[in-house]
N, C-alpha and C. Protein backbone atom coordinates (compact mmCIF):
# COMPACT_ATOMS: atom_id res chain seq x y z
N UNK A 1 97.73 52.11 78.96
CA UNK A 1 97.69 52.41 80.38
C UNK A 1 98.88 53.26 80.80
N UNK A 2 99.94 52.68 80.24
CA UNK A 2 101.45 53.82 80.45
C UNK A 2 101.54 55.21 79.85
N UNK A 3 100.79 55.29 79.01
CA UNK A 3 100.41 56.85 78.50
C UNK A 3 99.81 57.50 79.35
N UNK A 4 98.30 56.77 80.16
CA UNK A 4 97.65 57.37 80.49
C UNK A 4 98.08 58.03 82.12
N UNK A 5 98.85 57.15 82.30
CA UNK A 5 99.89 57.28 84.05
C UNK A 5 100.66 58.64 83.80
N UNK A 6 101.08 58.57 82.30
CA UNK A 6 102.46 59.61 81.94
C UNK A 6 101.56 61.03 82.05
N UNK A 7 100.54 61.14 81.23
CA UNK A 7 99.49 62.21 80.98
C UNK A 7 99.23 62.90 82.49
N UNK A 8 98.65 61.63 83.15
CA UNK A 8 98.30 62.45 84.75
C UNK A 8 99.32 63.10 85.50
N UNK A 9 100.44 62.00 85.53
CA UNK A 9 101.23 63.07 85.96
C UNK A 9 102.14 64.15 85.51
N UNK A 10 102.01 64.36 84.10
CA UNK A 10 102.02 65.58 83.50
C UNK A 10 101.31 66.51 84.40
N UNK A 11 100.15 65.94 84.16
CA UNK A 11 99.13 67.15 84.41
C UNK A 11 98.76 67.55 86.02
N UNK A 12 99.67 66.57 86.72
CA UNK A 12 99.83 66.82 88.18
C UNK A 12 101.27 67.71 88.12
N UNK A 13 102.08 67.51 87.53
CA UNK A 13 103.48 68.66 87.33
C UNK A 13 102.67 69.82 87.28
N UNK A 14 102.27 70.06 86.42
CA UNK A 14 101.70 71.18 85.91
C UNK A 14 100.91 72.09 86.43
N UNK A 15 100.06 71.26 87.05
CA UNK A 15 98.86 71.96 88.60
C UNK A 15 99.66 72.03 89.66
N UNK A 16 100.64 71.71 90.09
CA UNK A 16 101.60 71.60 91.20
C UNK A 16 102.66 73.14 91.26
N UNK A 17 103.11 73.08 90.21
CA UNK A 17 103.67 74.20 89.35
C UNK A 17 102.89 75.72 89.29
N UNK A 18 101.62 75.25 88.74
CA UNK A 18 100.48 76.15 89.00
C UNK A 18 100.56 76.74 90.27
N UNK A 19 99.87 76.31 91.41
CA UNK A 19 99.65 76.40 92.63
C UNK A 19 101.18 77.15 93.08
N UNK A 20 102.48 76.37 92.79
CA UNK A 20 103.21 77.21 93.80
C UNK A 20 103.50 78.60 93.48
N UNK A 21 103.93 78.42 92.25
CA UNK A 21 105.22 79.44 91.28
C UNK A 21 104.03 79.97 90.24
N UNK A 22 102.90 79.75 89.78
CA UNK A 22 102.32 80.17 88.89
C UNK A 22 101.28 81.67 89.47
N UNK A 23 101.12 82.29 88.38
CA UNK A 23 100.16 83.92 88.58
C UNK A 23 99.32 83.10 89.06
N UNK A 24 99.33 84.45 90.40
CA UNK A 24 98.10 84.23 92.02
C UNK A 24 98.23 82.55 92.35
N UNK A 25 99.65 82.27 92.72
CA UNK A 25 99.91 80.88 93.25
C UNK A 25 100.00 81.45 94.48
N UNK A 26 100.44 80.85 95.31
CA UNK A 26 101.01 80.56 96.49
C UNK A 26 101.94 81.35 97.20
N UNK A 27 103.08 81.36 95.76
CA UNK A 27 104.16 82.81 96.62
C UNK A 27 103.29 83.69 96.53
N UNK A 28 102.61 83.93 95.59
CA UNK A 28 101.86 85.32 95.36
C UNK A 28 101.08 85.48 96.53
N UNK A 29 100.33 84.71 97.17
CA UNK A 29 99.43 84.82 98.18
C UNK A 29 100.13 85.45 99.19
N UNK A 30 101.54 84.72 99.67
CA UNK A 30 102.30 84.76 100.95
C UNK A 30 102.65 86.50 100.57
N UNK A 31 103.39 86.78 99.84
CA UNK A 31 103.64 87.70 99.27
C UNK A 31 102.53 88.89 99.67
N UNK A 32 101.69 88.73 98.69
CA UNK A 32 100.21 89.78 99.74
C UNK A 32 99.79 89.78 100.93
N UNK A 33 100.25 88.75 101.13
CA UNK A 33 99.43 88.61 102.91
C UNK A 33 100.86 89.51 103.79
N UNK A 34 101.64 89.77 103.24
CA UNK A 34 103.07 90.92 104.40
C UNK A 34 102.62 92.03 103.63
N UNK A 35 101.88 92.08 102.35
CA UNK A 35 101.54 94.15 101.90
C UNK A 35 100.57 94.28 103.04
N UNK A 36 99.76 92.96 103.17
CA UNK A 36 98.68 93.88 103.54
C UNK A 36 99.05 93.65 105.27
N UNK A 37 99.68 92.95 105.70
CA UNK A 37 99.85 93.15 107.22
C UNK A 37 100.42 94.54 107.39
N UNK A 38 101.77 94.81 106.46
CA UNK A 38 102.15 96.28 106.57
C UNK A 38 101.29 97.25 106.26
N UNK A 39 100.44 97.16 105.28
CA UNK A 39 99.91 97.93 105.54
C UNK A 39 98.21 98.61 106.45
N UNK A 40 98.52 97.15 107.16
CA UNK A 40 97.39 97.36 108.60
C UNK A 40 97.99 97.77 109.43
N UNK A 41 99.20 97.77 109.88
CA UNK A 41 100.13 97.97 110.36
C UNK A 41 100.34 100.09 110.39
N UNK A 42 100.60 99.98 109.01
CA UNK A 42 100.68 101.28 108.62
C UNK A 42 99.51 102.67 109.31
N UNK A 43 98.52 101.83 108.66
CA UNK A 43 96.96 101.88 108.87
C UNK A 43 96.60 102.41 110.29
N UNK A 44 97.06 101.45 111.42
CA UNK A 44 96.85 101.56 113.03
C UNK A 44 97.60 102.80 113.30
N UNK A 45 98.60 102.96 112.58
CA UNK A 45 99.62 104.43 113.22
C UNK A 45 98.90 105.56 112.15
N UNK A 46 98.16 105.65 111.30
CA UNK A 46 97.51 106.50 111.11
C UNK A 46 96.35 107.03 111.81
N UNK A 47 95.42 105.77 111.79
CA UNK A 47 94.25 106.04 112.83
C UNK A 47 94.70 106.72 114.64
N UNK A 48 95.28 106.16 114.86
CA UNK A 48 95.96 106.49 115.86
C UNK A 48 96.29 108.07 115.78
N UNK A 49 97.20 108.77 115.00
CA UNK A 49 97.45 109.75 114.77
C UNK A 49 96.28 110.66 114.55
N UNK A 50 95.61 110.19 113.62
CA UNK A 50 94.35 110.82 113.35
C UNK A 50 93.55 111.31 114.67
N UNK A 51 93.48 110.28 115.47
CA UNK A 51 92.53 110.21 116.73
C UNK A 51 93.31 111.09 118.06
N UNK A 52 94.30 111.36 118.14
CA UNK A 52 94.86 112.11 118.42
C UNK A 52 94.76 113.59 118.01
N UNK A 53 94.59 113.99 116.31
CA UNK A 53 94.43 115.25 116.15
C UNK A 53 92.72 115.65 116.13
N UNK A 54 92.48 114.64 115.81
CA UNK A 54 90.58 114.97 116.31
C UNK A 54 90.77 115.26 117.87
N UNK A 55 91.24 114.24 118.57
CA UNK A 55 90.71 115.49 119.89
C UNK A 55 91.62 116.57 120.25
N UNK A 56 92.42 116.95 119.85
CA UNK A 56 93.05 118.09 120.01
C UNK A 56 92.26 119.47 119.45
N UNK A 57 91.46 118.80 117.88
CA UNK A 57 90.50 120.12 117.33
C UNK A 57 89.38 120.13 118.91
N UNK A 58 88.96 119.16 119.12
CA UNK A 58 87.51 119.00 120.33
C UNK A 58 88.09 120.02 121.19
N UNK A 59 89.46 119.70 122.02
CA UNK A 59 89.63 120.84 122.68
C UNK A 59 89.90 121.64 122.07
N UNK A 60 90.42 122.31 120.83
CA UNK A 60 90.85 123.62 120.62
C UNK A 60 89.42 124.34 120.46
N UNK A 61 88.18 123.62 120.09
CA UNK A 61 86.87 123.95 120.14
C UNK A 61 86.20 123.97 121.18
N UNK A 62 85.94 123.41 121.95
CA UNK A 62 85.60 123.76 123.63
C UNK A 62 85.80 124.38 124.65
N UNK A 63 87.40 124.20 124.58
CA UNK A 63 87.96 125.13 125.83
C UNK A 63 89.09 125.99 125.31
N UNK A 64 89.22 127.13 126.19
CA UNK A 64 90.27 128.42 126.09
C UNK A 64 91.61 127.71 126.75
N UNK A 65 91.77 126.70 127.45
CA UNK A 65 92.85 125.96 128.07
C UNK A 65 93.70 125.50 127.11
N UNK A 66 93.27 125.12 125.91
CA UNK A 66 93.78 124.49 125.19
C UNK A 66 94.64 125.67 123.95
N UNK A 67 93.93 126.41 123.76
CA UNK A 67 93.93 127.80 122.77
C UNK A 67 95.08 128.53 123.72
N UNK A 68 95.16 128.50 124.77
CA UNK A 68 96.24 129.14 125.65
C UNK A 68 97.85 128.31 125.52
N UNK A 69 97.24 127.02 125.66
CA UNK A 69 98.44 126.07 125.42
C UNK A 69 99.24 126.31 124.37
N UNK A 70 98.57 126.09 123.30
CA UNK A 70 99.18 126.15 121.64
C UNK A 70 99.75 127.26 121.39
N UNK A 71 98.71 128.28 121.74
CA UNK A 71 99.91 129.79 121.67
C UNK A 71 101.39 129.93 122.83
N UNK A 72 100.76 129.16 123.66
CA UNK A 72 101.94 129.55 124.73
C UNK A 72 103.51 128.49 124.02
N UNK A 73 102.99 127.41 122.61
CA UNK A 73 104.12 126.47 122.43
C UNK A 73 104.65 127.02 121.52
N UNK A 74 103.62 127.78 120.30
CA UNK A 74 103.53 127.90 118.85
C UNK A 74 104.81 129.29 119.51
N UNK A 75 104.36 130.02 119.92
CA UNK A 75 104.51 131.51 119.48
C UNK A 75 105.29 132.04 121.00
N UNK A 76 105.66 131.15 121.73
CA UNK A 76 106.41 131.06 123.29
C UNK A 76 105.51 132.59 124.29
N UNK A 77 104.36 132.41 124.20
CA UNK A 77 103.90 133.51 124.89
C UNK A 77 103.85 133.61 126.94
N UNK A 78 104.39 134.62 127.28
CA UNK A 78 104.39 134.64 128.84
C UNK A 78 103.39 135.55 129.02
N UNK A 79 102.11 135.13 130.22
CA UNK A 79 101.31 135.52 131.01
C UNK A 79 102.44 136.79 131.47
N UNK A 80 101.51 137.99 132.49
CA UNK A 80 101.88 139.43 132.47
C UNK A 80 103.13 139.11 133.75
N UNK A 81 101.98 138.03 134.83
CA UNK A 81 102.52 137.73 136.23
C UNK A 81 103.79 136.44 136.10
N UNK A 82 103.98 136.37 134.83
CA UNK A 82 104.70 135.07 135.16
C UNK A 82 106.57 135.51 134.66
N UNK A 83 107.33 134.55 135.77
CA UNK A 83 108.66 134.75 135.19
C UNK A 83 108.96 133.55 134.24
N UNK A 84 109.83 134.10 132.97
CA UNK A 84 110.56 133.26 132.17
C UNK A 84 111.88 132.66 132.26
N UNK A 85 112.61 132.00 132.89
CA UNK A 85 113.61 130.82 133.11
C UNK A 85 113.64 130.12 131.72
N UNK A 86 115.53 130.80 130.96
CA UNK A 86 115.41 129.57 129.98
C UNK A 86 117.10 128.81 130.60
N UNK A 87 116.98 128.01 130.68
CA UNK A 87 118.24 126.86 131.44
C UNK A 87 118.99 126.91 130.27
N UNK A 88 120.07 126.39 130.24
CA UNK A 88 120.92 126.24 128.99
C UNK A 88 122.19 125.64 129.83
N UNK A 89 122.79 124.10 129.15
CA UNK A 89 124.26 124.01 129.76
C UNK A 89 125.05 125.28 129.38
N UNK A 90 126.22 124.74 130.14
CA UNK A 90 127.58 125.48 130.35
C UNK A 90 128.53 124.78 129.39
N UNK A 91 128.72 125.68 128.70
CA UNK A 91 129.90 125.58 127.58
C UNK A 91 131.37 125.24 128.04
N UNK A 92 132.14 123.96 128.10
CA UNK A 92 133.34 124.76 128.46
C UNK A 92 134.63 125.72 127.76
N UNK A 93 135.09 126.70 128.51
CA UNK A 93 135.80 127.87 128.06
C UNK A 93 136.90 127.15 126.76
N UNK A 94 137.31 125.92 127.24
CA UNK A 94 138.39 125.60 126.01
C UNK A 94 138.17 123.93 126.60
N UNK A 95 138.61 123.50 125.30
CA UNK A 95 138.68 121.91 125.24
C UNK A 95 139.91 121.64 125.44
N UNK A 96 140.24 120.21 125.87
CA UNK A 96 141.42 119.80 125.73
C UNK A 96 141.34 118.51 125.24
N UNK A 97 142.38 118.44 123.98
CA UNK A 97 142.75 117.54 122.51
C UNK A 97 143.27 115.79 123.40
């Protein structure tokens, strides 16, 4: 009977052991479950991004408003009637240490 007590709980060490610390135990689980939150995580700021440059093609495909925009950012273009204002601080003439 004292063998057979010793055996089980061998074999409860052992499955115990298993489960926490052993390949695809427990840490391992916890462990995957933060790849894959990061990388749902990751995931949302792509889609996101994505969904953002899809409708930017919709308008660059629909409307001339948009095709006006991009050149006017890409390539700094001014309409014939319009004035250009570029602001810039003021430097001062000399520092003092």
């Amino acid at each position: 009977m004292r063998l057979l007590v010793i055996i089980l709980l061998g074999l409860l060490a052992y499955f115990q052991y298993e489960f926490w610390w052993g390949k695809n135990g427990f840490s391992d689980y916890r462990y995957y479950q933060q790849v894959v939150a990061r990388l749902k995580q990751k995931n949302a700021k792509q889609t996101e991004r994505n969904n953002q440059m899809f409708a930017q093609i919709r308008d660059l495909k629909e409307g001339v408003d948009a095709i006006e925009e991009q050149a006017r950012e890409d390539y700094s273009m001014i309409k014939a009637d319009e004035t250009f204002y570029r602001l810039m601080k003021n430097k001062p003439k000399y520092e003092s240490k």
